[in-house]
PDB file of N, CA and C in Angstrom:
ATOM      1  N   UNK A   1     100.634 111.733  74.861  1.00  0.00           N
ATOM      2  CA  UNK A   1      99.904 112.257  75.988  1.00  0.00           C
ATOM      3  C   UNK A   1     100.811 112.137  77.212  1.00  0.00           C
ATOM      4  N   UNK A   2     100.637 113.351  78.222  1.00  0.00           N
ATOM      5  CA  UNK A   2     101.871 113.019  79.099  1.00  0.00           C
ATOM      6  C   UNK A   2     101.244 113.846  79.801  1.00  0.00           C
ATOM      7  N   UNK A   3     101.367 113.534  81.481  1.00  0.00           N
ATOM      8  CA  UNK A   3     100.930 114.582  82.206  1.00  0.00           C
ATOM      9  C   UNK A   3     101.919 115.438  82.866  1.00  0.00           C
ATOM     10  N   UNK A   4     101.798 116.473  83.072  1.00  0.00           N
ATOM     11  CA  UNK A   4     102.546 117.519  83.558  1.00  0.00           C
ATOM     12  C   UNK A   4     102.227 118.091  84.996  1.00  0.00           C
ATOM     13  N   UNK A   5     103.265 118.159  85.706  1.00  0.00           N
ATOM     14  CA  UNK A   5     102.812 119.003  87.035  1.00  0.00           C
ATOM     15  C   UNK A   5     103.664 120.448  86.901  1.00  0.00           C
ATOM     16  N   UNK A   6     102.681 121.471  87.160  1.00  0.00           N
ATOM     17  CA  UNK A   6     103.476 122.677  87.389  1.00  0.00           C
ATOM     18  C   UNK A   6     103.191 123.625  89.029  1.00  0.00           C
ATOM     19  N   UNK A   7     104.491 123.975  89.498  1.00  0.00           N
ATOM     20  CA  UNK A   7     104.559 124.370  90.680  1.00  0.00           C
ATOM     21  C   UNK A   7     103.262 125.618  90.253  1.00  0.00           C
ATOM     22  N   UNK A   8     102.648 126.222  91.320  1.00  0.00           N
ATOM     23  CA  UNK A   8     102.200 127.291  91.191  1.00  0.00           C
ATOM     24  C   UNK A   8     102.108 128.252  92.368  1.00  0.00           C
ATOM     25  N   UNK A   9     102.981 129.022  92.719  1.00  0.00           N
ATOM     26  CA  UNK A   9     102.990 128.934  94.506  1.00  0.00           C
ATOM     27  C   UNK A   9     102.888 128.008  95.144  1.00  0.00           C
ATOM     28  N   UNK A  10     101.666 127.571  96.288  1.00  0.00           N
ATOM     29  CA  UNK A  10     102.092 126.916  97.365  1.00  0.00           C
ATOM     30  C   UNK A  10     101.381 125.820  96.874  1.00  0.00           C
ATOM     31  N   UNK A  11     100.728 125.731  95.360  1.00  0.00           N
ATOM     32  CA  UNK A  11     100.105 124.301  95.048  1.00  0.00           C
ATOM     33  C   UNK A  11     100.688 124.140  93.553  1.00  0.00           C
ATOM     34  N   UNK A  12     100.712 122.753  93.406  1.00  0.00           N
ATOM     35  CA  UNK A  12     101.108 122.313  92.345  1.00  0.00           C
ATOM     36  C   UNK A  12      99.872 122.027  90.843  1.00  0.00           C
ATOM     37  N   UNK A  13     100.090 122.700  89.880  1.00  0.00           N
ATOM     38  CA  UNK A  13      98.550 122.316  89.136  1.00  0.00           C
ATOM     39  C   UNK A  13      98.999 121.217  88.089  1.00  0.00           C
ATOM     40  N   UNK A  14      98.174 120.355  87.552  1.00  0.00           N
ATOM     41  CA  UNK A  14      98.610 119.445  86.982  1.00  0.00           C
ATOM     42  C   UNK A  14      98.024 119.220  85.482  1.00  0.00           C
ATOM     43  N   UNK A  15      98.341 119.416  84.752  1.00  0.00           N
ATOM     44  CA  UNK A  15      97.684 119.467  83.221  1.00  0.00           C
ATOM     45  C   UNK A  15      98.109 118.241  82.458  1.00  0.00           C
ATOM     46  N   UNK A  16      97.414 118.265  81.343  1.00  0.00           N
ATOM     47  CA  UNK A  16      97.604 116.933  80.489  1.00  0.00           C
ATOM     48  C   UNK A  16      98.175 117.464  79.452  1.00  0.00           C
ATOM     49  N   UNK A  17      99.083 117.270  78.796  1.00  0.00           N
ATOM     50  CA  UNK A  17     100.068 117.469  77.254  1.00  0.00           C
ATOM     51  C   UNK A  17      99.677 116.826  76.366  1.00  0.00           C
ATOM     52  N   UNK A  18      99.309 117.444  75.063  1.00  0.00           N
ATOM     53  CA  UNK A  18      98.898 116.161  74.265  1.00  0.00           C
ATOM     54  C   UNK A  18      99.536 117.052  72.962  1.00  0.00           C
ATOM     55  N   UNK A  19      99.802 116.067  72.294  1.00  0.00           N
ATOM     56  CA  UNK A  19     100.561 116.231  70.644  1.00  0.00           C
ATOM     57  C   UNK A  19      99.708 117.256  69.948  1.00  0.00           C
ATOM     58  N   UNK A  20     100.183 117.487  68.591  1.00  0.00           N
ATOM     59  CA  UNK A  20      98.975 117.839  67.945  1.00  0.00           C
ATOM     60  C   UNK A  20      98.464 117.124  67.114  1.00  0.00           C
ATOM     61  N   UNK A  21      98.578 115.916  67.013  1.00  0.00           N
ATOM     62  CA  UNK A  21      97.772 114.875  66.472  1.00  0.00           C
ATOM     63  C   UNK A  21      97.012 114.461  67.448  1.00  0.00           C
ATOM     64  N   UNK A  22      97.031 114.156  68.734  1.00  0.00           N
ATOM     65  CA  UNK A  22      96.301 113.603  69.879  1.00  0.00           C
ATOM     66  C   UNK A  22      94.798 114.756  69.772  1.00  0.00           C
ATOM     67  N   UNK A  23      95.414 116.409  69.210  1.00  0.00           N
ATOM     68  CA  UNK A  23      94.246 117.789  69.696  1.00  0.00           C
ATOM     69  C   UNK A  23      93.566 117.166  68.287  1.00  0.00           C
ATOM     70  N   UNK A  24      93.748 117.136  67.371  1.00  0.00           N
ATOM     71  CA  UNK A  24      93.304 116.716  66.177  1.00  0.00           C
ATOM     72  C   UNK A  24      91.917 115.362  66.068  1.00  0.00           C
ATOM     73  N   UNK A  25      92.503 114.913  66.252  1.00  0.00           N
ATOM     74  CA  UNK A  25      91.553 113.416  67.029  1.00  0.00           C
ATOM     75  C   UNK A  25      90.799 113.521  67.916  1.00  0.00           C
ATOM     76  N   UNK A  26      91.005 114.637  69.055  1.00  0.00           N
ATOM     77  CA  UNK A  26      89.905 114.827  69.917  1.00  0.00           C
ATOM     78  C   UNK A  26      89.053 115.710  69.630  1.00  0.00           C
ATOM     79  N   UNK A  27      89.731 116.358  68.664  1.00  0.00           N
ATOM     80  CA  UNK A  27      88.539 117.591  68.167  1.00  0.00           C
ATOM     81  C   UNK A  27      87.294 117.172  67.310  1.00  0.00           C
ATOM     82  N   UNK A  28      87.515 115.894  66.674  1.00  0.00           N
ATOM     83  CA  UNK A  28      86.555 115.364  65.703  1.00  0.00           C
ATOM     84  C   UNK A  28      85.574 115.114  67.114  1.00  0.00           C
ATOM     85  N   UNK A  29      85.615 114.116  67.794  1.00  0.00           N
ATOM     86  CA  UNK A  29      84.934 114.035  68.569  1.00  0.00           C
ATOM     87  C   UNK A  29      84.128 115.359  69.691  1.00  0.00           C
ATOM     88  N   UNK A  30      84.698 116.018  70.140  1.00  0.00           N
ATOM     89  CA  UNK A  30      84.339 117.456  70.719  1.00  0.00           C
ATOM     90  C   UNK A  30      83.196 118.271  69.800  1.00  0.00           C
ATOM     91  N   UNK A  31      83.464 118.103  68.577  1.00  0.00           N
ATOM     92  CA  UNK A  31      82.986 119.090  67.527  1.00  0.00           C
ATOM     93  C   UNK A  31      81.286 118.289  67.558  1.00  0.00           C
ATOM     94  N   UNK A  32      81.397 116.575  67.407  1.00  0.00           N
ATOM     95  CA  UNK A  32      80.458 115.949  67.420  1.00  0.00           C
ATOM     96  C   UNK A  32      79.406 116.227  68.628  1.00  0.00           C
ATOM     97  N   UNK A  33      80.192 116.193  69.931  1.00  0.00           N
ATOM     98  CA  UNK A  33      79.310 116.762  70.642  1.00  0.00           C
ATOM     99  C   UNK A  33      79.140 117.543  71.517  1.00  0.00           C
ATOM    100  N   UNK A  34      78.932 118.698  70.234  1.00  0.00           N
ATOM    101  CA  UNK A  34      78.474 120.142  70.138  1.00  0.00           C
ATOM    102  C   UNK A  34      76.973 120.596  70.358  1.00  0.00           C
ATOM    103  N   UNK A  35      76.406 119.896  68.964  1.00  0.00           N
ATOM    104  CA  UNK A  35      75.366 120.052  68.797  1.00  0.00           C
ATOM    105  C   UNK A  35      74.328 119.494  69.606  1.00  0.00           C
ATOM    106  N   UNK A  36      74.245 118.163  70.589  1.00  0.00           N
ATOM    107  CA  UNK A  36      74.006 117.884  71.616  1.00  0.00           C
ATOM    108  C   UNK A  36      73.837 119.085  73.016  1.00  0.00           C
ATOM    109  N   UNK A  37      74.659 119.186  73.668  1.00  0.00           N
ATOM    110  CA  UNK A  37      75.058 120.097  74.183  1.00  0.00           C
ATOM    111  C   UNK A  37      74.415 121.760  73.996  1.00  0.00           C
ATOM    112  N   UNK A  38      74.328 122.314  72.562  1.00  0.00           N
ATOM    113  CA  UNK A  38      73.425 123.485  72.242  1.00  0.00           C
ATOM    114  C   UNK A  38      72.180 122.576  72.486  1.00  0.00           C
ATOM    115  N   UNK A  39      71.822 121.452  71.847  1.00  0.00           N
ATOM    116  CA  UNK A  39      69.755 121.194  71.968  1.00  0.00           C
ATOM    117  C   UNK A  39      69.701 121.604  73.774  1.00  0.00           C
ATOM    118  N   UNK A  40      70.476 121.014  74.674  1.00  0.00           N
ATOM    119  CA  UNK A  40      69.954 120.612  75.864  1.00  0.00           C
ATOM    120  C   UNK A  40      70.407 122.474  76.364  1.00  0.00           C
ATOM    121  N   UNK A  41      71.011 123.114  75.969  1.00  0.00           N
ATOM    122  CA  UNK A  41      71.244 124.605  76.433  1.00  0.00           C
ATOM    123  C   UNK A  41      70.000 125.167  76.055  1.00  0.00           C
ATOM    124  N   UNK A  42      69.904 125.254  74.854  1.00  0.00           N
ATOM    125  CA  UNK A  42      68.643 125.848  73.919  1.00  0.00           C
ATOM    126  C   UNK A  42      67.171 125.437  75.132  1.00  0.00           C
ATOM    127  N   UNK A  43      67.163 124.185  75.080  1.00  0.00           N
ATOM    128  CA  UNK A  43      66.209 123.203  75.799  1.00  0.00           C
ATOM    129  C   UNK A  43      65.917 124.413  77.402  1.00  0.00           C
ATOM    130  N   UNK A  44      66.487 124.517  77.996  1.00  0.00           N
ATOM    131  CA  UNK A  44      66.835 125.083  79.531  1.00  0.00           C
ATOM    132  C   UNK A  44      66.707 126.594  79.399  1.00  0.00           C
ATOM    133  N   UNK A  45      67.242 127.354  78.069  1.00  0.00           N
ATOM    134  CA  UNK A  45      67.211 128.574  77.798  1.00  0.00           C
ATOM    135  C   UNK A  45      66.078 128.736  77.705  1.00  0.00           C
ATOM    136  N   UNK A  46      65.304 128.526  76.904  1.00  0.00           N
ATOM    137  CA  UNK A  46      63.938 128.341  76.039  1.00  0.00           C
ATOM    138  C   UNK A  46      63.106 128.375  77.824  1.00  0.00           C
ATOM    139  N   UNK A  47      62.696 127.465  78.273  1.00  0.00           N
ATOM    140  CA  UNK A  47      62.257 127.196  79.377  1.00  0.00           C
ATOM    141  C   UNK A  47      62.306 128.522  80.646  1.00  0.00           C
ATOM    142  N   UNK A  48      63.597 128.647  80.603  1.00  0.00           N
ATOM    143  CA  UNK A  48      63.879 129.979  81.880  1.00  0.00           C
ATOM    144  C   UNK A  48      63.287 130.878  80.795  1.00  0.00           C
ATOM    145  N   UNK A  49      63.511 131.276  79.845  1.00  0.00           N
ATOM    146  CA  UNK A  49      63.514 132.698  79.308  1.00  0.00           C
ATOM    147  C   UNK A  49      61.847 132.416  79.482  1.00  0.00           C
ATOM    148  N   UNK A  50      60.998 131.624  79.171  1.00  0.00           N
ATOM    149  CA  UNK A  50      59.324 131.589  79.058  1.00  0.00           C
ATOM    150  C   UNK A  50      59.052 132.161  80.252  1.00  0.00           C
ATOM    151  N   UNK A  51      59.719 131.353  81.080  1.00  0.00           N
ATOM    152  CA  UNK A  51      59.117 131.752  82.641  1.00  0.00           C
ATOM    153  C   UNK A  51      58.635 130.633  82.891  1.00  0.00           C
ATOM    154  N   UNK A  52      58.915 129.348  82.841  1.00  0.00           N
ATOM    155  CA  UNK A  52      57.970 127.994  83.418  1.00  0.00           C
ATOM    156  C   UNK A  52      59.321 127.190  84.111  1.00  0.00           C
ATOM    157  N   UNK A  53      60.271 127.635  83.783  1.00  0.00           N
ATOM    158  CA  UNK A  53      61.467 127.126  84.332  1.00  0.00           C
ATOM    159  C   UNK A  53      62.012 126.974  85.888  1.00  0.00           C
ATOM    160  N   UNK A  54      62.229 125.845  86.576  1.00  0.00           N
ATOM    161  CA  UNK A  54      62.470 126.478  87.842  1.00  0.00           C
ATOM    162  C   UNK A  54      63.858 126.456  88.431  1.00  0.00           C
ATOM    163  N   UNK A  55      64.267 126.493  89.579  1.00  0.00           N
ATOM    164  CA  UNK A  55      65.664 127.272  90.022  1.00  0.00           C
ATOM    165  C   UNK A  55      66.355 125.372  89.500  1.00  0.00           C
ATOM    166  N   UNK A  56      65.843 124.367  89.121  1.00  0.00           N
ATOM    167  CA  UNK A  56      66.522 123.632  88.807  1.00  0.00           C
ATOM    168  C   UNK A  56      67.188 123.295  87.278  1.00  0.00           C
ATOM    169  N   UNK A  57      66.074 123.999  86.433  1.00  0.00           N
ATOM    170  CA  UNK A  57      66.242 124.243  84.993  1.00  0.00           C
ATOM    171  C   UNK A  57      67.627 125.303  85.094  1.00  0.00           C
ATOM    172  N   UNK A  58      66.823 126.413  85.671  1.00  0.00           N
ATOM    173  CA  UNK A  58      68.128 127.006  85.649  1.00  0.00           C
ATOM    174  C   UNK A  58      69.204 126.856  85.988  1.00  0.00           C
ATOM    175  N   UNK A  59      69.804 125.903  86.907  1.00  0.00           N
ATOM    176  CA  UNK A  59      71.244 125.665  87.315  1.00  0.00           C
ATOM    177  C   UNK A  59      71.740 124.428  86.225  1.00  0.00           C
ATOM    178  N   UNK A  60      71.208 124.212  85.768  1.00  0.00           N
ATOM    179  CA  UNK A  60      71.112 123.455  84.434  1.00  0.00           C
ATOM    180  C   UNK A  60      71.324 123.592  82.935  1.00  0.00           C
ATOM    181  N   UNK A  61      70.512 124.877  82.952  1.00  0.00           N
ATOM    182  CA  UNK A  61      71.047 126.047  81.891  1.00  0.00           C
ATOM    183  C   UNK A  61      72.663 126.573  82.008  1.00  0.00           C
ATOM    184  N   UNK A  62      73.020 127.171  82.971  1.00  0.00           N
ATOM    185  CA  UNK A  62      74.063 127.318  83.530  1.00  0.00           C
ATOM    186  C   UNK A  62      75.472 126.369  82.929  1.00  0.00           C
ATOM    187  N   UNK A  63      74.756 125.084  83.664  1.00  0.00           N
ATOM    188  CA  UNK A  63      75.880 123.601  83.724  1.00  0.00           C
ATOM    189  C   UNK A  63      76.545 123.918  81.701  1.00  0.00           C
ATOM    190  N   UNK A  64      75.079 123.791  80.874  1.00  0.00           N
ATOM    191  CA  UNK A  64      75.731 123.116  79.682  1.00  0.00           C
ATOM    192  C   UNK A  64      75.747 124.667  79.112  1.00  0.00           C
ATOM    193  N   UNK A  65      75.518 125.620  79.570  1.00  0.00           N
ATOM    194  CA  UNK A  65      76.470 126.905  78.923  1.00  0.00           C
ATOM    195  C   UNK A  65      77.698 126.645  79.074  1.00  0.00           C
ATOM    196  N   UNK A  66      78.319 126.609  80.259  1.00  0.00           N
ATOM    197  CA  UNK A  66      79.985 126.340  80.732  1.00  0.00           C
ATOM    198  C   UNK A  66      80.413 125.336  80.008  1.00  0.00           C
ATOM    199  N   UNK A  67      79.924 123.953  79.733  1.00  0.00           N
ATOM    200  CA  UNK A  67      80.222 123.098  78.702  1.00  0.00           C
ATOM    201  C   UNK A  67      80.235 123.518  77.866  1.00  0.00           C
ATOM    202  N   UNK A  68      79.251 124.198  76.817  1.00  0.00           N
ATOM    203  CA  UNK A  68      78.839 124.552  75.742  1.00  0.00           C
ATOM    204  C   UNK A  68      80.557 125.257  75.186  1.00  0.00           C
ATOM    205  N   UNK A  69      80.780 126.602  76.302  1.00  0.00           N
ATOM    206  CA  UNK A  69      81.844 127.158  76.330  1.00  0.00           C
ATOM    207  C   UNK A  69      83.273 126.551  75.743  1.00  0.00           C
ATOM    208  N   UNK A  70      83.449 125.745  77.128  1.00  0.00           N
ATOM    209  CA  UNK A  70      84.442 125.024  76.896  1.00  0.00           C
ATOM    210  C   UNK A  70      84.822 124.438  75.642  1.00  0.00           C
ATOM    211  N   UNK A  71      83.753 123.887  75.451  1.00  0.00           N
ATOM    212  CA  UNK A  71      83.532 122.598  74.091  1.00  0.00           C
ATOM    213  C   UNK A  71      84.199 123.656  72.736  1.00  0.00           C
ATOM    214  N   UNK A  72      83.711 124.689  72.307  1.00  0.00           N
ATOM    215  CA  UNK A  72      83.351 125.452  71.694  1.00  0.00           C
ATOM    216  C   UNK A  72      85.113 126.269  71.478  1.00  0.00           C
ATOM    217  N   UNK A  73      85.618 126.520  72.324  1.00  0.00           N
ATOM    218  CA  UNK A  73      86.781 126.767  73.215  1.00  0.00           C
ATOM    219  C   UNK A  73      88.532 126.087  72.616  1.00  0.00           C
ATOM    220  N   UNK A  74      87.592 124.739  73.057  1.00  0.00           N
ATOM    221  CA  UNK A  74      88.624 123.994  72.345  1.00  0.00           C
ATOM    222  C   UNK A  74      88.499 123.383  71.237  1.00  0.00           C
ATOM    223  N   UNK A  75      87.444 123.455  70.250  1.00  0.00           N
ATOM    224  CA  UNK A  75      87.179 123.654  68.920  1.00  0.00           C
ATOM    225  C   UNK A  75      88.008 124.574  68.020  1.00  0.00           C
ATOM    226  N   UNK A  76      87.739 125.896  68.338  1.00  0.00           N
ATOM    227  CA  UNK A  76      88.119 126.969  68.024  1.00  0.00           C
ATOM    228  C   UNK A  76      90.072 127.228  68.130  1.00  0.00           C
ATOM    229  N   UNK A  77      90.439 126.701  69.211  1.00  0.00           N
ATOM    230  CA  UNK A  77      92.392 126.813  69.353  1.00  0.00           C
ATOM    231  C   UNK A  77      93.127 126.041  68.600  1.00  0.00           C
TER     232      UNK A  77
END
């Protein structure tokens, strides 16, 4: 694991490097919580789509879609 800085124009972005044994090892875990992550999406979806949901469900729904994404994301590479 090693962190990296890369120039990017006038800011520098900074990423983490990891082996492919390090992606391997984190993926067991990631993959685990997946299914977490869909209940509480499902959970918020379910809710807005009824119509009983309010503007807080929904920014909520939102949150663990983008997780959901991600998660899903780096499962998949």
């Amino acid at each position: 694991m090693k962190w990296v800085r890369e120039p990017d124009g006038f800011y520098t972005e900074t990423l983490l490097g990891l082996s492919i044994d390090e992606v391997k090892t984190l993926q067991v875990y990631v993959k685990r919580a997946i299914p977490g992550v869909q209940r509480l999406y499902d959970k918020y979806r379910d809710l807005h789509e009824s119509g009983y949901g309010t503007e807080r469900h929904a920014d909520l729904m939102f949150k663990y879609e983008e997780i959901l994404g991600t998660l899903k994301g780096f499962v998949n590479q």
